[in-house]
N, C-alpha and C. Protein backbone atom coordinates (compact mmCIF):
# COMPACT_ATOMS: atom_id res chain seq x y z
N UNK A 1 0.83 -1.20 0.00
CA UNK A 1 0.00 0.00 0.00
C UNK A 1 0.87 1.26 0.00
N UNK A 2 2.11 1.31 0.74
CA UNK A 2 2.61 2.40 0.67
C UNK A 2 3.47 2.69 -0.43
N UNK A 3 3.50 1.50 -1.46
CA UNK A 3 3.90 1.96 -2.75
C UNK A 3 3.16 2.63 -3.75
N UNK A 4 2.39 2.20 -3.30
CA UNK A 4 0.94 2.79 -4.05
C UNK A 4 0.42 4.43 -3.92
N UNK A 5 0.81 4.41 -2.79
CA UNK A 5 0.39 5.70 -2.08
C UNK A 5 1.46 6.99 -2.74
N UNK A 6 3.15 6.52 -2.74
CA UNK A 6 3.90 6.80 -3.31
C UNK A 6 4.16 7.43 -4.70
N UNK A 7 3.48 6.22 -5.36
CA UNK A 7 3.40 6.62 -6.87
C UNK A 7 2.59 7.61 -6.85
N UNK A 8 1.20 7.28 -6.25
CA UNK A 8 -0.09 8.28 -6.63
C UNK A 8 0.77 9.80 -5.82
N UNK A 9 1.46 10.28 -4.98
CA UNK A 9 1.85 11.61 -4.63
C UNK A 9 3.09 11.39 -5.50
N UNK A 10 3.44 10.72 -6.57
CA UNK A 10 4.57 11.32 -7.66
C UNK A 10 3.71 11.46 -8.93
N UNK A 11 2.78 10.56 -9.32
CA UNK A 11 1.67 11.53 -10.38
C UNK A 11 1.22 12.78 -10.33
N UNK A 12 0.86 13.19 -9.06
CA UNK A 12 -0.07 14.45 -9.00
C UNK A 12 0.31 15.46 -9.85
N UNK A 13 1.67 15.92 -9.85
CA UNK A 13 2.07 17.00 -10.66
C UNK A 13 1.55 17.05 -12.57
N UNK A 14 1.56 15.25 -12.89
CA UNK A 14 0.93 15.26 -14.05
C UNK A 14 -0.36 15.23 -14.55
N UNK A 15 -0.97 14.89 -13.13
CA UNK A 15 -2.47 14.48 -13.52
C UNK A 15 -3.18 15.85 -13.09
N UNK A 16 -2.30 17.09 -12.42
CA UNK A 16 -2.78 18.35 -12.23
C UNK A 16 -2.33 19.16 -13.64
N UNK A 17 -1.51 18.61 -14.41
CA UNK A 17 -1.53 19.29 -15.34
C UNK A 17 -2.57 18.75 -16.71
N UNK A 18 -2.69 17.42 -16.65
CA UNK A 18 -4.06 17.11 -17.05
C UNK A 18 -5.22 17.69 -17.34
N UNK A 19 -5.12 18.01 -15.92
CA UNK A 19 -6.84 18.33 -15.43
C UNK A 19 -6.82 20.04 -15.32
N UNK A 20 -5.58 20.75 -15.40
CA UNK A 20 -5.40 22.23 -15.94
C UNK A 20 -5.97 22.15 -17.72
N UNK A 21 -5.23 21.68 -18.51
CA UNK A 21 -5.99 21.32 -20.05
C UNK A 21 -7.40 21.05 -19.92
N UNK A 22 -7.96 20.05 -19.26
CA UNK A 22 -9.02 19.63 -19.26
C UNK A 22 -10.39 21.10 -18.93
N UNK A 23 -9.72 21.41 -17.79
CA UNK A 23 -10.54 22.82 -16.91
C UNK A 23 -10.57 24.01 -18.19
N UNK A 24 -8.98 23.76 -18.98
CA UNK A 24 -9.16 25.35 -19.83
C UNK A 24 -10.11 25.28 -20.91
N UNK A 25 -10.12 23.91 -21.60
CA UNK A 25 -10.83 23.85 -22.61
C UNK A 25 -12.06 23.91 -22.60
N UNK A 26 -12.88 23.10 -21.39
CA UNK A 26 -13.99 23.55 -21.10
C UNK A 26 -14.44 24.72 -20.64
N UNK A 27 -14.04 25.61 -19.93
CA UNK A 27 -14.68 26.62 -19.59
C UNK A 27 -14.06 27.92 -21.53
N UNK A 28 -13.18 27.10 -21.83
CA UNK A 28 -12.77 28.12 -23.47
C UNK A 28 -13.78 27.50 -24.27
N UNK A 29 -14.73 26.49 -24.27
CA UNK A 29 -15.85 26.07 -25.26
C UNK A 29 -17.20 26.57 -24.87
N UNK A 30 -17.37 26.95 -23.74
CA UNK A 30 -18.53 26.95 -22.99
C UNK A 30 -19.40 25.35 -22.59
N UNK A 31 -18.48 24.60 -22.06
CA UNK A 31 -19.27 22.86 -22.18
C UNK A 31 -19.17 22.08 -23.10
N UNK A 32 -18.89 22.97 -24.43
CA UNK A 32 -19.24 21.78 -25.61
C UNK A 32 -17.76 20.50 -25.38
N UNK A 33 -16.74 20.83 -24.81
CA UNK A 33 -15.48 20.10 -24.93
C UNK A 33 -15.68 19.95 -23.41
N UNK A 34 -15.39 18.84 -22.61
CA UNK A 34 -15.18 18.66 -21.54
C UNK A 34 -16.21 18.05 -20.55
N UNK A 35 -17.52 18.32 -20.51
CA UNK A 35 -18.36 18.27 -20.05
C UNK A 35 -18.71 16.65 -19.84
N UNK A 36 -18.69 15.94 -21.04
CA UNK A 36 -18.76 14.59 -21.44
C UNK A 36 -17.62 14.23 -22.70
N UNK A 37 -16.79 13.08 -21.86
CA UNK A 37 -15.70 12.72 -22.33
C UNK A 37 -15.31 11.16 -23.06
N UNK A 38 -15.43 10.47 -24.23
CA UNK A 38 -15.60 9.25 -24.01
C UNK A 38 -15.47 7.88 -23.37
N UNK A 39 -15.95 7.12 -22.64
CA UNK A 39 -15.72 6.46 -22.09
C UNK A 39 -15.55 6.69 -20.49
N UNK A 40 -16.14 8.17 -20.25
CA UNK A 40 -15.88 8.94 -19.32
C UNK A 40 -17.06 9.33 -18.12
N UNK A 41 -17.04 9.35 -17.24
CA UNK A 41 -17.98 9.85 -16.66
C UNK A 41 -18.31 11.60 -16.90
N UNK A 42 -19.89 11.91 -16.70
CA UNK A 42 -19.78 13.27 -16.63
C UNK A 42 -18.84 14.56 -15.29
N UNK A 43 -18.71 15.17 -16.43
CA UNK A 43 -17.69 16.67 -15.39
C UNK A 43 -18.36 17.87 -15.35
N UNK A 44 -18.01 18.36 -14.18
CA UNK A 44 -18.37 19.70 -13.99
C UNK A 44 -17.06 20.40 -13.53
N UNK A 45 -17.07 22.07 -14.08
CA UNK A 45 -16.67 22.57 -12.88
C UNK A 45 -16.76 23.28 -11.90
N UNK A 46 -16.02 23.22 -10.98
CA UNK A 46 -16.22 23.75 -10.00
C UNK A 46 -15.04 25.13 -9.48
N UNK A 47 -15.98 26.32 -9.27
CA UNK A 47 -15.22 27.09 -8.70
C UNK A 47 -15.21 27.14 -7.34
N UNK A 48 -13.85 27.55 -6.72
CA UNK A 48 -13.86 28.08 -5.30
C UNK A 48 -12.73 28.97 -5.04
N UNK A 49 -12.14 29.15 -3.70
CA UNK A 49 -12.17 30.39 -3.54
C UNK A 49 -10.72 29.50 -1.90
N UNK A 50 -9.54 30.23 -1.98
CA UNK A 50 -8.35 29.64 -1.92
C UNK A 50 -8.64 30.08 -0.04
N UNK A 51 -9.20 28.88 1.09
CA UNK A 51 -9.28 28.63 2.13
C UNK A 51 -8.15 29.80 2.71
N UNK A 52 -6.94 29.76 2.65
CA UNK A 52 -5.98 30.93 3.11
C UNK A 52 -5.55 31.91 2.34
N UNK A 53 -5.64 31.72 0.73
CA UNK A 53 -5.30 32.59 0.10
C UNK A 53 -5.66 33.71 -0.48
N UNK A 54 -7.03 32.70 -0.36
CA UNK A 54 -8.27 33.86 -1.09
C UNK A 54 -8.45 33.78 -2.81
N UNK A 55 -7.59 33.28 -3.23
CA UNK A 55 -7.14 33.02 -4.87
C UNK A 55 -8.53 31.89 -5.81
N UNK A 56 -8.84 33.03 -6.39
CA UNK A 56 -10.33 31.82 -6.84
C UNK A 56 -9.45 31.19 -7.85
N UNK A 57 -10.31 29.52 -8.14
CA UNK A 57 -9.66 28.46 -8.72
C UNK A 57 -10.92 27.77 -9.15
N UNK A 58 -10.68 26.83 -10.14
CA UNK A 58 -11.45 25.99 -10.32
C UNK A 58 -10.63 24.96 -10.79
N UNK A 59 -11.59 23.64 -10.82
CA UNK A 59 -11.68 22.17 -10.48
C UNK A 59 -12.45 21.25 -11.24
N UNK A 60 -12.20 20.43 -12.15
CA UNK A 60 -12.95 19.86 -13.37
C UNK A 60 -13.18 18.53 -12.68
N UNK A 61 -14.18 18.24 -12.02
CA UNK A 61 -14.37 16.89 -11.46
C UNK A 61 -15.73 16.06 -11.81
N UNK A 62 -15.69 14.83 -11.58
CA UNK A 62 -16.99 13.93 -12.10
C UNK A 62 -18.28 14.18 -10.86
N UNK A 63 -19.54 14.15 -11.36
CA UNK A 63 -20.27 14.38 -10.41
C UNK A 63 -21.17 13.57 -10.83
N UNK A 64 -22.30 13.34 -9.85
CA UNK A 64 -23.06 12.68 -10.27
C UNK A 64 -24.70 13.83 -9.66
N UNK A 65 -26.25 13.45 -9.97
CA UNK A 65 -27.57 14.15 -9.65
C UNK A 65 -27.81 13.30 -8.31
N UNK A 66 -28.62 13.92 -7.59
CA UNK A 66 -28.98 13.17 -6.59
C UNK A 66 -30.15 14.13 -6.09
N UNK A 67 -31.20 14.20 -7.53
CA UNK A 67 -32.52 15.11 -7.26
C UNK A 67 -32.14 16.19 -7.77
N UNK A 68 -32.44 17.47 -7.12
CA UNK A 68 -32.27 18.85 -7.39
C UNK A 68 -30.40 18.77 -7.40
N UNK A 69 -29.82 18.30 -6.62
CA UNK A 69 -28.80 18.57 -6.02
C UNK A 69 -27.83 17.75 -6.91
N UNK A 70 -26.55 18.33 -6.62
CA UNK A 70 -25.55 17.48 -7.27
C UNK A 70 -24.47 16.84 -6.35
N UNK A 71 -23.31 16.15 -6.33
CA UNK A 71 -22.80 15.34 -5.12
C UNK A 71 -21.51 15.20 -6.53
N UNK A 72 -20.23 15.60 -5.47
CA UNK A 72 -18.95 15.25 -6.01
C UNK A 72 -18.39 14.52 -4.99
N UNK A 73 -16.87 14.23 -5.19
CA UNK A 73 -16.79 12.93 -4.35
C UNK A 73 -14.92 13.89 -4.00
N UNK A 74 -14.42 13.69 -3.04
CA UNK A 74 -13.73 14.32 -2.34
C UNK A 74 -12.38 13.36 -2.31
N UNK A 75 -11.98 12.51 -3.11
CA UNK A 75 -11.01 11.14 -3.46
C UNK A 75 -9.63 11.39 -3.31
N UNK A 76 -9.25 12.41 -4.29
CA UNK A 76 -8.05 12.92 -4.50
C UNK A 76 -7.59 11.42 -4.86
N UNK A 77 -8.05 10.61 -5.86
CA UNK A 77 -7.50 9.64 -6.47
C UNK A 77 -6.61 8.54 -4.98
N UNK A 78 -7.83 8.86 -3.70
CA UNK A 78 -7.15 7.66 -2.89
C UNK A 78 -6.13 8.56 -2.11
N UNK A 79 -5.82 9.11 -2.04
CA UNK A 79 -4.25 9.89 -1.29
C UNK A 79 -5.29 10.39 -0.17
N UNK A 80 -3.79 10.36 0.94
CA UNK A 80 -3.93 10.09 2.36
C UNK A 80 -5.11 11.31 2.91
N UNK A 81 -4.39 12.45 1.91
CA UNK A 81 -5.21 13.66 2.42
C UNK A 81 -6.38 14.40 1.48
N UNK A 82 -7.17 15.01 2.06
CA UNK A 82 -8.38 15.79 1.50
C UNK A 82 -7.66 16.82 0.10
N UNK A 83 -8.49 16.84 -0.94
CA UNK A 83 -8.22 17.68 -1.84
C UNK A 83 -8.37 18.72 -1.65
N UNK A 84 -7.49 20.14 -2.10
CA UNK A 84 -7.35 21.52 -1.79
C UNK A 84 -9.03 22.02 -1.74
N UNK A 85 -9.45 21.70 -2.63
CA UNK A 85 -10.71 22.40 -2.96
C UNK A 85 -11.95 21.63 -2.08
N UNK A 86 -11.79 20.87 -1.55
CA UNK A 86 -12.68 20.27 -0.25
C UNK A 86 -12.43 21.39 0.86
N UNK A 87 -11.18 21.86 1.23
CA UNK A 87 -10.95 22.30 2.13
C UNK A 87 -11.44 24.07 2.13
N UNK A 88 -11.18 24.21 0.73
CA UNK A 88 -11.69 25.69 -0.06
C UNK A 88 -13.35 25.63 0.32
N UNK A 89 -13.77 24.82 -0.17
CA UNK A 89 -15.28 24.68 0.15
C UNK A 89 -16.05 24.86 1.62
N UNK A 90 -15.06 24.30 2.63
CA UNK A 90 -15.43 23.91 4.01
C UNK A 90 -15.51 25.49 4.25
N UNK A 91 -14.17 26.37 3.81
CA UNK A 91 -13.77 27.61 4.36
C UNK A 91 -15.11 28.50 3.38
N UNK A 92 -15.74 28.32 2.72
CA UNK A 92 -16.42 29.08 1.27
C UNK A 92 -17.35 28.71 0.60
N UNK A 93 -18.72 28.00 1.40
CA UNK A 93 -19.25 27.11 0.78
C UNK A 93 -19.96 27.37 0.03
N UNK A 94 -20.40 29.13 -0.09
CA UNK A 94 -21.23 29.30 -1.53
C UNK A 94 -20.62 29.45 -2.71
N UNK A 95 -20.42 28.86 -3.90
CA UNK A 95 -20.04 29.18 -4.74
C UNK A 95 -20.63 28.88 -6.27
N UNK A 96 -20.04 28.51 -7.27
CA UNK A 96 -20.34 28.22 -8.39
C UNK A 96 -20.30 27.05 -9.24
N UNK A 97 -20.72 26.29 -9.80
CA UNK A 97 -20.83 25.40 -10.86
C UNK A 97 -21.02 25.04 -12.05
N UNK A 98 -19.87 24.65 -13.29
CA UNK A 98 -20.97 25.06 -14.67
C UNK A 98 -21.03 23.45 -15.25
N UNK A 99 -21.95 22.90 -15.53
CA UNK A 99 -22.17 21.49 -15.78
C UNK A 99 -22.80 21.86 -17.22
N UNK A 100 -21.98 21.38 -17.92
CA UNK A 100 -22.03 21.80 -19.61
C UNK A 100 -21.73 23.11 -20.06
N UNK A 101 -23.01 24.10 -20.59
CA UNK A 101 -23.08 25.42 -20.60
C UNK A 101 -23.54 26.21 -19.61
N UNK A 102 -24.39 25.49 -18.88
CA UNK A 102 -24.88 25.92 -17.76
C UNK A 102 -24.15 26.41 -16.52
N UNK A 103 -24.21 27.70 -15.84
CA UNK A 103 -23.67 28.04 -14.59
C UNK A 103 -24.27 28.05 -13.46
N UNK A 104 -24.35 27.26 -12.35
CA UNK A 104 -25.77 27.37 -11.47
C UNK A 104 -24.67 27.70 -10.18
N UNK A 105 -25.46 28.84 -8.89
CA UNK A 105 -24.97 29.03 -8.04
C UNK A 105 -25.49 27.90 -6.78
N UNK A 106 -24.78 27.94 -6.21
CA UNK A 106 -24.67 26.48 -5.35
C UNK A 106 -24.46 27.03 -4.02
N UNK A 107 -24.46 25.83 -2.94
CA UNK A 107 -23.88 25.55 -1.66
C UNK A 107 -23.38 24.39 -1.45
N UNK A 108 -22.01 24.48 -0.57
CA UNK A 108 -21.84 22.93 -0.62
C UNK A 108 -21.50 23.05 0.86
N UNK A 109 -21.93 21.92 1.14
CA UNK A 109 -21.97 20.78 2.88
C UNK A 109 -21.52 19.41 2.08
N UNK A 110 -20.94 18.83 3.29
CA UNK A 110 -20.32 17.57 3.59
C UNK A 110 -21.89 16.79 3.65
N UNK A 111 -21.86 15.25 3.08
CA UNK A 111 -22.90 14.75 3.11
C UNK A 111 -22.68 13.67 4.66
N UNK A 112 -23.75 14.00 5.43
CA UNK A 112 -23.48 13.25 6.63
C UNK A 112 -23.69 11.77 6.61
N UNK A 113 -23.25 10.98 7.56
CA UNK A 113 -23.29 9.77 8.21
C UNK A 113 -24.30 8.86 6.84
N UNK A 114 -25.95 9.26 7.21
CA UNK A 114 -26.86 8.79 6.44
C UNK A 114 -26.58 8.81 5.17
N UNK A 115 -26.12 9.94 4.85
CA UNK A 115 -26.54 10.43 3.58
C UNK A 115 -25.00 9.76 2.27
N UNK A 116 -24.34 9.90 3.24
CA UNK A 116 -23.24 9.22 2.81
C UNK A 116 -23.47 7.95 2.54
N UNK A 117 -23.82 6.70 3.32
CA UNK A 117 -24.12 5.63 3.14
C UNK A 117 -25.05 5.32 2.41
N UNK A 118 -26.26 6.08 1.92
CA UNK A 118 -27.59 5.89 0.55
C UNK A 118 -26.17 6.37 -0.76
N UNK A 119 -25.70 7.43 -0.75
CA UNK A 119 -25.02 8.04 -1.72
C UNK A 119 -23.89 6.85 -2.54
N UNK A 120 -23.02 6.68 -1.22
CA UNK A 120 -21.75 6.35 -2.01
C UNK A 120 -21.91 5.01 -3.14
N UNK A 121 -23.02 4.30 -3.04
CA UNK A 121 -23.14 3.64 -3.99
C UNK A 121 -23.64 4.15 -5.54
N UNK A 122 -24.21 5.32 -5.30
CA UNK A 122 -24.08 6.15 -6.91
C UNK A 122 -23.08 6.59 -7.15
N UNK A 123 -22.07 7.02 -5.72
CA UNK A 123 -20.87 7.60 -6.38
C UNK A 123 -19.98 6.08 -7.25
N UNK A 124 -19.86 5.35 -6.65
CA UNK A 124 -19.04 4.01 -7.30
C UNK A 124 -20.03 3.42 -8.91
N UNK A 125 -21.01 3.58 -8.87
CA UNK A 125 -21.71 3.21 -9.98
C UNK A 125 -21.01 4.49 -10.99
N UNK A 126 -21.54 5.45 -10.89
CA UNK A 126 -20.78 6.94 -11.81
C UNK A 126 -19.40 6.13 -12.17
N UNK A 127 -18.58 6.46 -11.24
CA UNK A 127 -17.60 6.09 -11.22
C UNK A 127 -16.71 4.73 -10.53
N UNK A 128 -16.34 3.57 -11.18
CA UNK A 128 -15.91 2.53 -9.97
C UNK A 128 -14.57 2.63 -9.37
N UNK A 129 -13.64 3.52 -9.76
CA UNK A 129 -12.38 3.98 -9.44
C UNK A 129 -13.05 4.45 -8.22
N UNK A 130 -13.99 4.69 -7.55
CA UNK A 130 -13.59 5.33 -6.43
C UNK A 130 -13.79 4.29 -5.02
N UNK A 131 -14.06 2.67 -5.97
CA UNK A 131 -14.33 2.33 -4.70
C UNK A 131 -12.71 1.34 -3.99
N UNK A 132 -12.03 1.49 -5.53
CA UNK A 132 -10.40 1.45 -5.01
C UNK A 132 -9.96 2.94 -4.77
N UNK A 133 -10.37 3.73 -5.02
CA UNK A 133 -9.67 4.51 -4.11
C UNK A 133 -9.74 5.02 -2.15
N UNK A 134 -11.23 4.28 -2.09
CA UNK A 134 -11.56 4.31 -0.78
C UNK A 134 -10.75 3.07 0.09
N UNK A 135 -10.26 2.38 -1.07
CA UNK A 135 -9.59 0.67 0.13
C UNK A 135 -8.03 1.22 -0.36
N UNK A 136 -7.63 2.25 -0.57
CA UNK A 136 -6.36 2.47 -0.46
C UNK A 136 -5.94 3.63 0.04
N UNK A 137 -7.09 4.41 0.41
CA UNK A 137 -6.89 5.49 1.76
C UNK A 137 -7.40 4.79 3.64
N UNK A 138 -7.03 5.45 4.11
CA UNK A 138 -7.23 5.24 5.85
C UNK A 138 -8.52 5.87 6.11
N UNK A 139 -8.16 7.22 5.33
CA UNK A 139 -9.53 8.01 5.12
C UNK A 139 -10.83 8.14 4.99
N UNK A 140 -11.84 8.57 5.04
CA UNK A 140 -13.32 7.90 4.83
C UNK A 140 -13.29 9.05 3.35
N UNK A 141 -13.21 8.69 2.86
CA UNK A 141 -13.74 9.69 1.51
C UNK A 141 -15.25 10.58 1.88
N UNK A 142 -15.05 11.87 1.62
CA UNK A 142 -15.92 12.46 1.83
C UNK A 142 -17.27 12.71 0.25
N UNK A 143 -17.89 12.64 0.56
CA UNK A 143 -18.95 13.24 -0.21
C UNK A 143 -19.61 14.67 -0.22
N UNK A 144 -19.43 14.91 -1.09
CA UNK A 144 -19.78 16.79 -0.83
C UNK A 144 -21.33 17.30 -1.69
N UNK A 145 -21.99 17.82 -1.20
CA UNK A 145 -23.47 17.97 -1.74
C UNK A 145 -23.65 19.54 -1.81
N UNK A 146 -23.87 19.61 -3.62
CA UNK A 146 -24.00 20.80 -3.60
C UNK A 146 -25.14 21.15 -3.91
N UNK A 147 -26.15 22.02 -3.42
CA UNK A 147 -27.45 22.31 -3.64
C UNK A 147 -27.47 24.12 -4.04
N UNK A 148 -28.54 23.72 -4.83
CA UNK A 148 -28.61 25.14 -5.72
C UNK A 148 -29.20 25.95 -4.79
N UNK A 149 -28.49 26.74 -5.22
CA UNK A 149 -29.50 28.28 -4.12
C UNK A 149 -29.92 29.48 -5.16
């Protein structure tokens, strides 16, 4: 496991530059590029707003519906610790979302105890990478619920 853990904090630098391409093109198409990817789950992004820095950023991640509301998944591809923008959120929780062309203003909360346990099985259906990434963190992977305001 701790080789594993290893590799995945010596990727990051590439898979953040990845997902920098990924973030520019979509928000430079308005949705038409990025949004839905082949073989891919759907993306949104997400803006927020830098917990100490203050530096707004955004974040091209898979989400899934869950009613009105939408639910991203807080993974960081399995690594030990919470992703920057979980923590941006905790500090900033109103912010923004554009899922295709669409921009909808949001709130995001942590999905609790319950809500977590009905959820995380849509999150692994969306996506099944996340249910190895939950047996190779210590961590409980968080679920984050963003509801429109």
């Amino acid at each position: 496991m701790r080789d594993v853990n290893a590799l995945v904090d010596r990727m990051w630098p590439v898979i953040n530059r990845l997902m920098d391409g990924h973030r520019i093109a979509y928000r430079a198409t308005g949705g038409l590029i990025g949004h839905r990817l082949p073989g891919a789950p759907p993306f949104l992004l997400l803006d927020h707003v830098g917990a100490k820095s203050g530096r707004r950023r955004t974040a091209a991640l898979v989400y899934f519906r869950d009613g009105d509301d939408v639910v991203i998944v807080a993974s960081k591809g399995g690594h030990p610790r919470h992703p920057g923008w979980f923590h941006n959120l905790r500090a900033h929780p109103e912010t923004t979302i554009q899922i295709g062309s669409r921009r909808i203003p949001v709130r995001a909360r942590v999905a609790t105890p319950a809500q977590r346990q009905r959820l995380w099985p849509k999150a692994v259906a969306t996506y099944g990478g996340y249910r190895d990434y939950q047996e190779r963190t210590e961590r409980e992977i968080p679920l984050v619920i963003l509801e429109p305001r």
